[in-house]
Structures are given as C-alpha cells and as structure tokens.
C-alpha atoms as a PDB file:
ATOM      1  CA  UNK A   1      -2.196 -17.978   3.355  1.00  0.00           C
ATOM      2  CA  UNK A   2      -0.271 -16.543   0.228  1.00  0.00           C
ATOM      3  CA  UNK A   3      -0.855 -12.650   1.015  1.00  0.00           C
ATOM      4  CA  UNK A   4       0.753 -10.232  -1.695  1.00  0.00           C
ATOM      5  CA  UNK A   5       2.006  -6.787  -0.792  1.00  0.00           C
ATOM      6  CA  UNK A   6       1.901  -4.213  -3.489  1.00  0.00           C
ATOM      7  CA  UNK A   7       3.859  -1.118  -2.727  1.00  0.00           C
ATOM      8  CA  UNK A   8       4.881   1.882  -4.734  1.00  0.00           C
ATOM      9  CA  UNK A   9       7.761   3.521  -2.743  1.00  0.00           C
ATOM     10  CA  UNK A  10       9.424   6.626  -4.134  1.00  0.00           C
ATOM     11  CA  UNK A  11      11.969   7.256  -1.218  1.00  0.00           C
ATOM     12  CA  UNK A  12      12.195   3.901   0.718  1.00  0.00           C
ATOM     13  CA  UNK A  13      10.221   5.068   2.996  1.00  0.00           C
ATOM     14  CA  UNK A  14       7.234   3.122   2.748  1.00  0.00           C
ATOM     15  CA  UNK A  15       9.343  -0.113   1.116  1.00  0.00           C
ATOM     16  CA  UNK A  16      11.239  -0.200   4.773  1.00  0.00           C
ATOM     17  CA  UNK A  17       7.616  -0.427   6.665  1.00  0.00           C
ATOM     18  CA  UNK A  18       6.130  -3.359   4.778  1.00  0.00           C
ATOM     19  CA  UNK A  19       9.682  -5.051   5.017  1.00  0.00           C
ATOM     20  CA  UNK A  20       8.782  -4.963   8.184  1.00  0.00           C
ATOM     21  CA  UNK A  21       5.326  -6.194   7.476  1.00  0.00           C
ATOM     22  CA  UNK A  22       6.473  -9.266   5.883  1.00  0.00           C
ATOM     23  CA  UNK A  23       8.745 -10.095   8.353  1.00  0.00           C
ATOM     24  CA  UNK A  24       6.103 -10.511  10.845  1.00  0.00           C
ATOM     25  CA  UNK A  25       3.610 -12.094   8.511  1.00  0.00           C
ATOM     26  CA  UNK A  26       5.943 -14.921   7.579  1.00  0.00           C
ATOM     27  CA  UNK A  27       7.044 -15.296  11.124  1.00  0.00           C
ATOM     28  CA  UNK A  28       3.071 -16.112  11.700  1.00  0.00           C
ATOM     29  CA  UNK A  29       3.118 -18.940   8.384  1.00  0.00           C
ATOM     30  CA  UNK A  30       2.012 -16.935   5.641  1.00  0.00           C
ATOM     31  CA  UNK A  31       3.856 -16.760   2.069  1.00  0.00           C
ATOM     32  CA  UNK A  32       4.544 -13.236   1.566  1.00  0.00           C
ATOM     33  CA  UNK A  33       5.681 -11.655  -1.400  1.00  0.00           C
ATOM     34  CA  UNK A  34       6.736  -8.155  -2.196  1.00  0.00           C
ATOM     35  CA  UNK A  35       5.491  -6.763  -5.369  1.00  0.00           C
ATOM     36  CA  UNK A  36       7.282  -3.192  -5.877  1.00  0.00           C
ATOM     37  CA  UNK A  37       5.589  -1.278  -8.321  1.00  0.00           C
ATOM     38  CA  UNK A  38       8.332   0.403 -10.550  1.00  0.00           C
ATOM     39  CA  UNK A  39       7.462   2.478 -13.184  1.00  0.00           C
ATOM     40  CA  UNK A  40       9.481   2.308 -16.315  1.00  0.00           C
ATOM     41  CA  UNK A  41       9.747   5.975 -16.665  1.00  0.00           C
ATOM     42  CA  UNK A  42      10.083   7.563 -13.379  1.00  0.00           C
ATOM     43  CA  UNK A  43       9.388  11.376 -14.701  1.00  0.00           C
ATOM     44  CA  UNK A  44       6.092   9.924 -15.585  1.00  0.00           C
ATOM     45  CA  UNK A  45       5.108   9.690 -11.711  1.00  0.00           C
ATOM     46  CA  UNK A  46       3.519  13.014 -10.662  1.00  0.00           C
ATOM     47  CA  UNK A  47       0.358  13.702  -9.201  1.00  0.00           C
ATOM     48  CA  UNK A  48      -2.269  13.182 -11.654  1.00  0.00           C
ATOM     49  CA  UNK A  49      -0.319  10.872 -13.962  1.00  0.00           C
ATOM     50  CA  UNK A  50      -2.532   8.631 -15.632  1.00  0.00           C
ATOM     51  CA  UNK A  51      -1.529   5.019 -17.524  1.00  0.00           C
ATOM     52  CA  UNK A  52       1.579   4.746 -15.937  1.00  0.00           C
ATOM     53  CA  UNK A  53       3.727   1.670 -17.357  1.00  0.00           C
ATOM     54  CA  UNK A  54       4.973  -0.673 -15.027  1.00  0.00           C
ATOM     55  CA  UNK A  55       8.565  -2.818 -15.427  1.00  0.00           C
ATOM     56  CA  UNK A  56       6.775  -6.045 -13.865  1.00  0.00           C
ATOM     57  CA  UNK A  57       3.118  -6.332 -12.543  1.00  0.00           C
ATOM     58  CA  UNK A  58       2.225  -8.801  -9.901  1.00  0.00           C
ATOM     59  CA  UNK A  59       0.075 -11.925 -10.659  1.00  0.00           C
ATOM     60  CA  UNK A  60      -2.830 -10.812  -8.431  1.00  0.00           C
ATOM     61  CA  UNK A  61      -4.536 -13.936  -8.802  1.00  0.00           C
ATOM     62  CA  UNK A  62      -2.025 -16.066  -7.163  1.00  0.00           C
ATOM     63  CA  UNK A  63      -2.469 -14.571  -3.638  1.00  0.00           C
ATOM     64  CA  UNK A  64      -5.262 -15.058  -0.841  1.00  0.00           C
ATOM     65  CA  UNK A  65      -5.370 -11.854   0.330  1.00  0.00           C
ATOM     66  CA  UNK A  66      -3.303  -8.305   0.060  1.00  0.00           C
ATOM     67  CA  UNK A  67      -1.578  -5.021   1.291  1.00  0.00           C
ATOM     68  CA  UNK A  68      -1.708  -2.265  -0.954  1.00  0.00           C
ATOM     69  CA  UNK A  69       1.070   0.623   0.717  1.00  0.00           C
ATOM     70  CA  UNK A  70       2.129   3.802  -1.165  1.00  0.00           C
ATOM     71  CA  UNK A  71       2.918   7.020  -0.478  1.00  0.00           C
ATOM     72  CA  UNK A  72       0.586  10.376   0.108  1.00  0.00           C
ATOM     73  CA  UNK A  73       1.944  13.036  -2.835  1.00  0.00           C
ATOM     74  CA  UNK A  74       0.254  15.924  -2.623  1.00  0.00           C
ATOM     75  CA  UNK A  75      -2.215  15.788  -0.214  1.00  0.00           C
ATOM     76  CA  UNK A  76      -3.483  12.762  -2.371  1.00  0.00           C
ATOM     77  CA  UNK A  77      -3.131   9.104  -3.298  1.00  0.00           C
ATOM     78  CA  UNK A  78       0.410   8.887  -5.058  1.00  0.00           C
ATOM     79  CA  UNK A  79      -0.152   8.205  -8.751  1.00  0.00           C
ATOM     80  CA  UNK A  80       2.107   5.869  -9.029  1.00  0.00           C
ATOM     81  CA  UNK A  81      -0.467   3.717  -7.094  1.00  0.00           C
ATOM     82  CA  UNK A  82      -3.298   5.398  -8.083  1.00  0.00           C
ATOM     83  CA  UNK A  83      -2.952   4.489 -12.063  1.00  0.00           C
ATOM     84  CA  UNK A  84      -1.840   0.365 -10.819  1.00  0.00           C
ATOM     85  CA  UNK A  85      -4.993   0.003  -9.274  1.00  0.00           C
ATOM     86  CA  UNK A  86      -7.656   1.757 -11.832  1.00  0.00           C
ATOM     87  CA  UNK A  87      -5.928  -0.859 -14.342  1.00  0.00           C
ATOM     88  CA  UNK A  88      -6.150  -4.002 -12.145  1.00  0.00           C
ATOM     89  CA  UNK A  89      -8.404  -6.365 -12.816  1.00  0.00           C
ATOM     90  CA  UNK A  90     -11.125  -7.598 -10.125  1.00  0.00           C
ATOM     91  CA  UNK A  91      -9.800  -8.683  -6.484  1.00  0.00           C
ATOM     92  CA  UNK A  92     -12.808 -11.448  -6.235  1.00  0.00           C
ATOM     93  CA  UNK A  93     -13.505 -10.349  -2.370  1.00  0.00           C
ATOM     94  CA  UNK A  94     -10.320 -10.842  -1.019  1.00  0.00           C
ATOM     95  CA  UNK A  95      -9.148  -9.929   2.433  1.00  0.00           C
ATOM     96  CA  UNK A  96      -7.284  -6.903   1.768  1.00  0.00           C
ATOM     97  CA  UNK A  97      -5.228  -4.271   3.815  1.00  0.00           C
ATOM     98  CA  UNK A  98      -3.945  -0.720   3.133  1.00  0.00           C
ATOM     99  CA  UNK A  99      -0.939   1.095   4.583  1.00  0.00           C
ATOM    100  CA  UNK A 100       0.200   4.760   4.168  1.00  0.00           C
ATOM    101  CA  UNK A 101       2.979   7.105   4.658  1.00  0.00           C
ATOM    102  CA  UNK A 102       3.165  10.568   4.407  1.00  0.00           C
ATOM    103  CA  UNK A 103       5.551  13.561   5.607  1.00  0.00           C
ATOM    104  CA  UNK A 104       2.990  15.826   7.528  1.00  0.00           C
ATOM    105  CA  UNK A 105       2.166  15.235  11.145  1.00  0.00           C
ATOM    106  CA  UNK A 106      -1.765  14.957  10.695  1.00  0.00           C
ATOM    107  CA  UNK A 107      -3.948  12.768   8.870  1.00  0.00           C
ATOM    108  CA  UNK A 108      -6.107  15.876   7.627  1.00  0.00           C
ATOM    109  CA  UNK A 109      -2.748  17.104   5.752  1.00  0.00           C
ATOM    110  CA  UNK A 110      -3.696  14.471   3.179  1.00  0.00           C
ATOM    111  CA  UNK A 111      -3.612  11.129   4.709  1.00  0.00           C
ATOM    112  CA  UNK A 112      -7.213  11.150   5.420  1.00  0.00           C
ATOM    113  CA  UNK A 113      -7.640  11.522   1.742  1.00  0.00           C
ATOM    114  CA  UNK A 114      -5.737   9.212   0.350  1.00  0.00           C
ATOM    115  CA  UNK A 115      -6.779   6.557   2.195  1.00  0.00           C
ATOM    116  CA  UNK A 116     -10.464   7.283   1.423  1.00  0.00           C
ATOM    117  CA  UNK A 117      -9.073   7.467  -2.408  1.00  0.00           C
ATOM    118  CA  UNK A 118      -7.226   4.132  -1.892  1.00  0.00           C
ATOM    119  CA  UNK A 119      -9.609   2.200   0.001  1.00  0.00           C
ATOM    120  CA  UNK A 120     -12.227   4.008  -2.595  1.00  0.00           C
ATOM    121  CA  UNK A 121     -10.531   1.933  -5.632  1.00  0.00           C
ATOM    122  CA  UNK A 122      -9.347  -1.312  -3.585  1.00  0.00           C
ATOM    123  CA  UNK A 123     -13.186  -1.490  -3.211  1.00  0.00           C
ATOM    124  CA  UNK A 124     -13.685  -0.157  -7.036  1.00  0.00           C
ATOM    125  CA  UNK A 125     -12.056  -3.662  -7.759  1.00  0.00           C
ATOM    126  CA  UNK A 126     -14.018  -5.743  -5.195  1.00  0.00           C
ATOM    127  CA  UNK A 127     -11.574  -5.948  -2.802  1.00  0.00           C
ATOM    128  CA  UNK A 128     -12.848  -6.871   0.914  1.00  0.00           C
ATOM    129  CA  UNK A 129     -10.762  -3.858   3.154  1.00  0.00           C
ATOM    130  CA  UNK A 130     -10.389  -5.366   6.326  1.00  0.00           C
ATOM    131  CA  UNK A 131      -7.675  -3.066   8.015  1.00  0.00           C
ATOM    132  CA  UNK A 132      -5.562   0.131   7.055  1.00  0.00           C
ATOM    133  CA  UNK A 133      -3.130   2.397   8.699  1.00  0.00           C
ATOM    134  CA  UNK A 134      -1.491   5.521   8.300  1.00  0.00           C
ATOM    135  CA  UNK A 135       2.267   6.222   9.224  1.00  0.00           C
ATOM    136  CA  UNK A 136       3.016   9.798   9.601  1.00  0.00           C
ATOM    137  CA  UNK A 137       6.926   9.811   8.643  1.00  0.00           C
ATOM    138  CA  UNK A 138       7.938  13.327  10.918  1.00  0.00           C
ATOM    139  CA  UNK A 139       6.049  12.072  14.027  1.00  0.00           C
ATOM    140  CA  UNK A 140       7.854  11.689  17.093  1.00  0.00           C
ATOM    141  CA  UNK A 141       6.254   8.702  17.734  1.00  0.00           C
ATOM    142  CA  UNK A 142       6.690   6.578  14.148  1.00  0.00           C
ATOM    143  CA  UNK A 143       8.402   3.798  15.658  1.00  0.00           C
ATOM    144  CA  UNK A 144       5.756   3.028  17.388  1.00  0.00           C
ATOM    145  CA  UNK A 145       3.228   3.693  14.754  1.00  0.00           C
ATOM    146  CA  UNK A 146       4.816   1.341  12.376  1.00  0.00           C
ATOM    147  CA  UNK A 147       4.918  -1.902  15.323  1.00  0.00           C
ATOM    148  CA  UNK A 148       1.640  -1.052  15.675  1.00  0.00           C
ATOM    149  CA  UNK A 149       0.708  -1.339  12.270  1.00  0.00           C
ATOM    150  CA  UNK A 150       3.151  -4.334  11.590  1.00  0.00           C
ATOM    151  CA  UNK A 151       1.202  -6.059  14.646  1.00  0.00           C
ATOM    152  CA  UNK A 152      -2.278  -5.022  12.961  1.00  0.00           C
ATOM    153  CA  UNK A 153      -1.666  -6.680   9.759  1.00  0.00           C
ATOM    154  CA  UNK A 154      -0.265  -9.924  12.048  1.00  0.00           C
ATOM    155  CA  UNK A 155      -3.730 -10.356  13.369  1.00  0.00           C
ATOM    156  CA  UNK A 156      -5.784  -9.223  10.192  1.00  0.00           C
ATOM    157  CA  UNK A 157      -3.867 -12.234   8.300  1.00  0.00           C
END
C-alpha cells in the first residue's frame, strides 16, 4: 500500500513521531512517504491563519491511504494544518489516520478539540478515519504513548 503522511511540524516534535511511524510502516511493506507541510512564510502560521501558501504540496492522489499529524496551537487545530486541508481536494474514501501532539498533559486542554476539528475536515474531504491518536508531549509516559501509536497505525495499514 502507498500510504502518505502529511505533517505540519513547527518544533520537530511531531516530525520525530511519524519518523517513527514510517519506520514501522515500511518495515510491514508499505511505501511511505513524508509530505512536510512548509509554509513559505512562516510569520503567516498563527492560529486562525487562513490561505496559507505552501513551498511544495503533496500529490494526494498518488497514495492508498493517509496520516494527517500536526500540532495542537492554542487549544485548537494548528493552522498550518488547518488551512492545507480546507484547500485539498476530495480524499475519494480513503483509509485515513490522524495523529496529534500537544504540550498540556490532558486531552481536554485542547487535544480533544483538535482532533474533533481535524477528523471534522479529513471527513469534510471524504476521507474514511479509521484510527487517530493523541501524544501529550510533557507526559511522563510519552514514550510509551508514541510505540503505542506507532504500533496502531502498523495494524490500521
């Protein structure tokens, strides 16, 4: 399966988990790519940005199924993610998987949110959400959080 993983990473951060990701989808046969989302004005990213203009935009229709991963900012979707995917075409039912990180240890500081917001537009676009995950970055426990999630995405794809 040719699975494409869009991710808008400000700090690393969430870049370093679907590394990760890959790693063990490939392992299992797929043909991952990384699509990094990279605006080509930074100062335009900030919550409520709208029409943000990418340096290179993925070829969505080349893949079989997808990860969508960004960041919470402010108790919300990032932008940076947020304006990709209200300007992306349709995702024709495709298996599709989304992966957060935020700061804040609990999901109701925002993470809870978000993900309704980004599952909310993945399925805007007719994309078939099959798994998600939220990875809270000062947890004691985020090492484990992210295997977990790296072996959720394993057996989704």
């Amino acid at each position: 399966m040719k699975i494409g993983i869009i991710v808008y990473s400000q700090t690393g951060n969430t870049y370093s988990v679907v590394e990760k990701v890959k790693e063990e989808l490939t392992n299992k046969g797929h043909e991952v790519n990384i699509n990094r989302l990279e605006p080509l004005n930074p100062n335009d990213v900030h919550p409520g940005a709208k029409n943000i203009k990418y340096k290179n935009l993925p070829e969505l229709e080349k893949y079989d199924g997808y990860i969508f991963a960004s960041p919470v900012q402010a108790f919300s979707l990032a932008a940076g993610m947020e304006s990709y995917l209200n300007d992306i075409e349709k995702l024709n039912n495709k298996k599709t998987a989304c992966v957060l990180t935020k700061g804040l240890p609990f999901n109701w500081t925002g993470g809870t949110r978000a993900m309704k917001q980004l599952k909310g537009l993945v399925e805007a676009k007719k994309g078939n959400v099959v798994e998600t995950g939220i990875i809270k970055w000062l947890s004691f426990n985020r090492n484990r959080k992210i295997k977990n999630i790296v072996n959720k995405m394993g057996q989704t794809f």
